[in-house]
Each structure stands twice: as structure tokens, then as C-alpha cells.
C-alpha atoms as a PDB file:
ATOM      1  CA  UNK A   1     -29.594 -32.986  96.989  1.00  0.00           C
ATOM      2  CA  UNK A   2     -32.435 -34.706  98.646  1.00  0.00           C
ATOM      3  CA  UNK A   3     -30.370 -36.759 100.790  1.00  0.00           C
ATOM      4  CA  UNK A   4     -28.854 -38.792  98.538  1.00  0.00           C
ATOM      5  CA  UNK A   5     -25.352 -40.148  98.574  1.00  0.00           C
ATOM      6  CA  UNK A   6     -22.722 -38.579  95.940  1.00  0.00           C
ATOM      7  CA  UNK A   7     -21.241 -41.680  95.076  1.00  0.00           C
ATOM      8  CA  UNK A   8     -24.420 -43.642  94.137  1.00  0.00           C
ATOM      9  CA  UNK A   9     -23.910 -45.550  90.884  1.00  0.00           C
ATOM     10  CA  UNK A  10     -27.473 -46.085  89.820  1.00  0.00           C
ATOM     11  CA  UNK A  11     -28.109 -43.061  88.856  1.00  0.00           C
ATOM     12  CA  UNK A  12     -24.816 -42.390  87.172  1.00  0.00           C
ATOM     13  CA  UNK A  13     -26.093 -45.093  84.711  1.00  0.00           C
ATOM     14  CA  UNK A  14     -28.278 -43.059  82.399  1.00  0.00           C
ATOM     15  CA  UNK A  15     -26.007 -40.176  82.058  1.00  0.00           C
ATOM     16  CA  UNK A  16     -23.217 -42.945  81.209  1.00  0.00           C
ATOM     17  CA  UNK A  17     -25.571 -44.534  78.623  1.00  0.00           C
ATOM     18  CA  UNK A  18     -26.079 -41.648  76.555  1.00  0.00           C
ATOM     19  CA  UNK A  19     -22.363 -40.377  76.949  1.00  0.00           C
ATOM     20  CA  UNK A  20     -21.758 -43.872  75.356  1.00  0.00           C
ATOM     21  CA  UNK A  21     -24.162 -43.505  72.459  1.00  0.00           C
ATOM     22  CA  UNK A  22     -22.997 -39.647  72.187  1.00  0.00           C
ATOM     23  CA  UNK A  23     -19.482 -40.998  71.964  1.00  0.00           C
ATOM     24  CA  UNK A  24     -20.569 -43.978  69.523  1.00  0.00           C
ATOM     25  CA  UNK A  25     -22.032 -41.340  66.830  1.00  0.00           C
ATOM     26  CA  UNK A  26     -19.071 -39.343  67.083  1.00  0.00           C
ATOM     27  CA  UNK A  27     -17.003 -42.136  66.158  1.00  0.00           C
ATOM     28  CA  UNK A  28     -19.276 -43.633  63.398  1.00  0.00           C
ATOM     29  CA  UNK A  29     -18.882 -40.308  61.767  1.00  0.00           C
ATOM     30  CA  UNK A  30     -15.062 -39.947  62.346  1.00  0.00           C
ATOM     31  CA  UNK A  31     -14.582 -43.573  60.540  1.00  0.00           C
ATOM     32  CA  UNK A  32     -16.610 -42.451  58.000  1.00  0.00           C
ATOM     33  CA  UNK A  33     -14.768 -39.714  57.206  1.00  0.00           C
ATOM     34  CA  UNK A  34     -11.644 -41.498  57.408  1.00  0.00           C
ATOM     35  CA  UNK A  35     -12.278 -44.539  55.482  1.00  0.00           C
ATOM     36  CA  UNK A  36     -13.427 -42.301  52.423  1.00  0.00           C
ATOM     37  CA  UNK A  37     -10.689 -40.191  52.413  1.00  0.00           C
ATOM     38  CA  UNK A  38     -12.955 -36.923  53.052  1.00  0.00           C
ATOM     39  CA  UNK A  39     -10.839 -33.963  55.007  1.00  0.00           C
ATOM     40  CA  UNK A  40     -10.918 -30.309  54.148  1.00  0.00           C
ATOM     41  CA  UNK A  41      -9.377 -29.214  51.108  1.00  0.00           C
ATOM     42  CA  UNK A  42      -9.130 -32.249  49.080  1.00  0.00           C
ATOM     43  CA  UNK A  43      -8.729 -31.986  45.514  1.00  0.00           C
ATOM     44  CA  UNK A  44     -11.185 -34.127  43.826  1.00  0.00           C
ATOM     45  CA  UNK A  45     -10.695 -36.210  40.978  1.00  0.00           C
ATOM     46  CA  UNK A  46     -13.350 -35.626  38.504  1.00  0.00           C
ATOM     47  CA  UNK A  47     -12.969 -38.214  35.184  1.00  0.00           C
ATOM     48  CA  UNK A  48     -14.841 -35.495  33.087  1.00  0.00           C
ATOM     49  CA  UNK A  49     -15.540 -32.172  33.517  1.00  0.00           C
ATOM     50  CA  UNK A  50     -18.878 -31.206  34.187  1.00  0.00           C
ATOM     51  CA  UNK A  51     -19.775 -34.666  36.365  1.00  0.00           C
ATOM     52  CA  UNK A  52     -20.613 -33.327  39.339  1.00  0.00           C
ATOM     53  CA  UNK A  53     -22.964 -30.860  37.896  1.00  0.00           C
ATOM     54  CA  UNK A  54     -25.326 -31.747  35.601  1.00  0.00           C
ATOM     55  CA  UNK A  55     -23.855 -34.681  33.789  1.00  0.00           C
ATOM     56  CA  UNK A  56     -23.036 -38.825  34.988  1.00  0.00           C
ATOM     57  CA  UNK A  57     -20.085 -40.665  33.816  1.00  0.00           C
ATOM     58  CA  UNK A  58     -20.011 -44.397  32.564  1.00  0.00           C
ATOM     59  CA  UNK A  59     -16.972 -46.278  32.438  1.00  0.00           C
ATOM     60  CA  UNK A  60     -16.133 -49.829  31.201  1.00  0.00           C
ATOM     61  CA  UNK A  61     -12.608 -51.162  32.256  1.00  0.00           C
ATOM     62  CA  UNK A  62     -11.286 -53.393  29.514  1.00  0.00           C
ATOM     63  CA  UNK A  63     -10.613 -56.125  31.066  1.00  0.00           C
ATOM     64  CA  UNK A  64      -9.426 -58.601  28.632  1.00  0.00           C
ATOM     65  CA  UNK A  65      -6.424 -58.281  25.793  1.00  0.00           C
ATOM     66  CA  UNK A  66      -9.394 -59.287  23.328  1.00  0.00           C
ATOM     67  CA  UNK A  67     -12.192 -57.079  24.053  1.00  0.00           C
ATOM     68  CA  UNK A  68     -14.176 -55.608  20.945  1.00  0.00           C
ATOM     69  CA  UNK A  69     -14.169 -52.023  21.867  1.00  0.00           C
ATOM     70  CA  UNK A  70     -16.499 -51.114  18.561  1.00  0.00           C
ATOM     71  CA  UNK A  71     -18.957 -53.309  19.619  1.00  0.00           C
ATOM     72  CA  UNK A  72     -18.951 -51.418  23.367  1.00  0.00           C
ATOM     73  CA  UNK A  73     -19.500 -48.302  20.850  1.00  0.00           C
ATOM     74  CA  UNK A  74     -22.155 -49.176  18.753  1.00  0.00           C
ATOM     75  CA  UNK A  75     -24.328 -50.424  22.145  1.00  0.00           C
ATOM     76  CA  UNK A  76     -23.808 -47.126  23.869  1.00  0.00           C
ATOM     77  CA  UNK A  77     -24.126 -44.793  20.564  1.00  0.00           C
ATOM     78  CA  UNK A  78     -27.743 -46.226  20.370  1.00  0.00           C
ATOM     79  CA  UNK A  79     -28.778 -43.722  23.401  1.00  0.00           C
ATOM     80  CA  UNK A  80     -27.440 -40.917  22.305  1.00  0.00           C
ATOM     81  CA  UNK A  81     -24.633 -39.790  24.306  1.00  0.00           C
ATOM     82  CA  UNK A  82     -23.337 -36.303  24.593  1.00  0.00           C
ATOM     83  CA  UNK A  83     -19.998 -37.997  24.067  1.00  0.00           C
ATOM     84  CA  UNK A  84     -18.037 -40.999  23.829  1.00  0.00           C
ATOM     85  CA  UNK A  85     -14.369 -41.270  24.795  1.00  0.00           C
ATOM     86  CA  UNK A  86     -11.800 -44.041  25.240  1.00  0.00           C
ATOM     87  CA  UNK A  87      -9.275 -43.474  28.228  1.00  0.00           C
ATOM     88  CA  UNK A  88      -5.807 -44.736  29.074  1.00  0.00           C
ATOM     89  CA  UNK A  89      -5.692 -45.174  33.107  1.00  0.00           C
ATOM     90  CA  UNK A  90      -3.512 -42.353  34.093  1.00  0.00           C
ATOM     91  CA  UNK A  91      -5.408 -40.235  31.762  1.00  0.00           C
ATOM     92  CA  UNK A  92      -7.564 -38.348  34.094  1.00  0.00           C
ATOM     93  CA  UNK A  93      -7.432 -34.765  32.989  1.00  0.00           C
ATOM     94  CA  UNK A  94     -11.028 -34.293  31.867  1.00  0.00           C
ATOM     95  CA  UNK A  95     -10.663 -30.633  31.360  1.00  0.00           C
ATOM     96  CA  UNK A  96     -13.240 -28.352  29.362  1.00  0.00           C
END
């Protein structure tokens, strides 16, 4: 091809550049994938129902034996929610 030598290694350097980068992206997205736990046919875990459509969920973890849980009440009743629930850890049904 032109008379150029088949083993000449500058001009194998470009094409092993972008195989590199290729190869990079690939693997950004793999680690991605695995580090959030995302594969095909995973059964999410939805807290309420409805929160991935139309609605968001807040939740406040109790952190201490003496936290005044009214008080967490009356500050988010003042907006209005659609609803207000206290949950135990493992509870995590959120059915209709």
C-alpha cells in the first residue's frame, strides 16, 4: 500500500488511541452500571407507590431516641402534603 512497511508503528498509533478511548467509554459505562446495581430485570424498590410517576418522596430518618416527631409534622403539614406517613425500616410495602 504505497510502499510502506506492514510493521510500521507510527501509524498504528492513532488507530490504538481511539481503540483506547473506545475501550475507556465502554468501561466507564460498565462500572456504572455495576456500582448502581442496574441489570435487566431488577425489581425496584419504590417507598410509595406512585413515586416514580408523578409524585416525590421525603424522608427524615430519626436519628435520635429523643426526636419530637410532632414537631417534624406540624413543619411539613404547613405545605400541604398529599400525605404524611411514619415508617418502621423494613416497612417498605408502599402499595396503592
Amino acid at each position: 500500500i504505497g510502499g510502506k512497511p506492514w510493521n510500521s508503528l507510527p501509524s498504528d498509533i492513532p488507530v490504538a488511541f481511539e481503540a483506547a478511548v473506545l475501550l475507556g467509554g465502554f468501561g466507564s459505562v460498565f462500572a456504572l452500571f455495576v456500582v448502581a446495581r442496574l441489570y435487566p430485570g431488577k425489581i425496584s424498590r419504590n417507598i410509595h407507590y406512585g413515586t416514580t410517576d408523578d409524585r416525590f418522596v421525603l424522608v427524615c430518618e430519626e436519628t435520635e431516641a429523643g426526636a419530637d416527631v410532632q414537631a417534624v409534622y406540624g413543619l411539613f403539614q404547613q405545605f400541604d402534603p398529599v400525605e404524611i406517613k411514619e415508617m418502621l425500616q423494613h416497612d417498605s410495602t408502599g402499595g396503592p
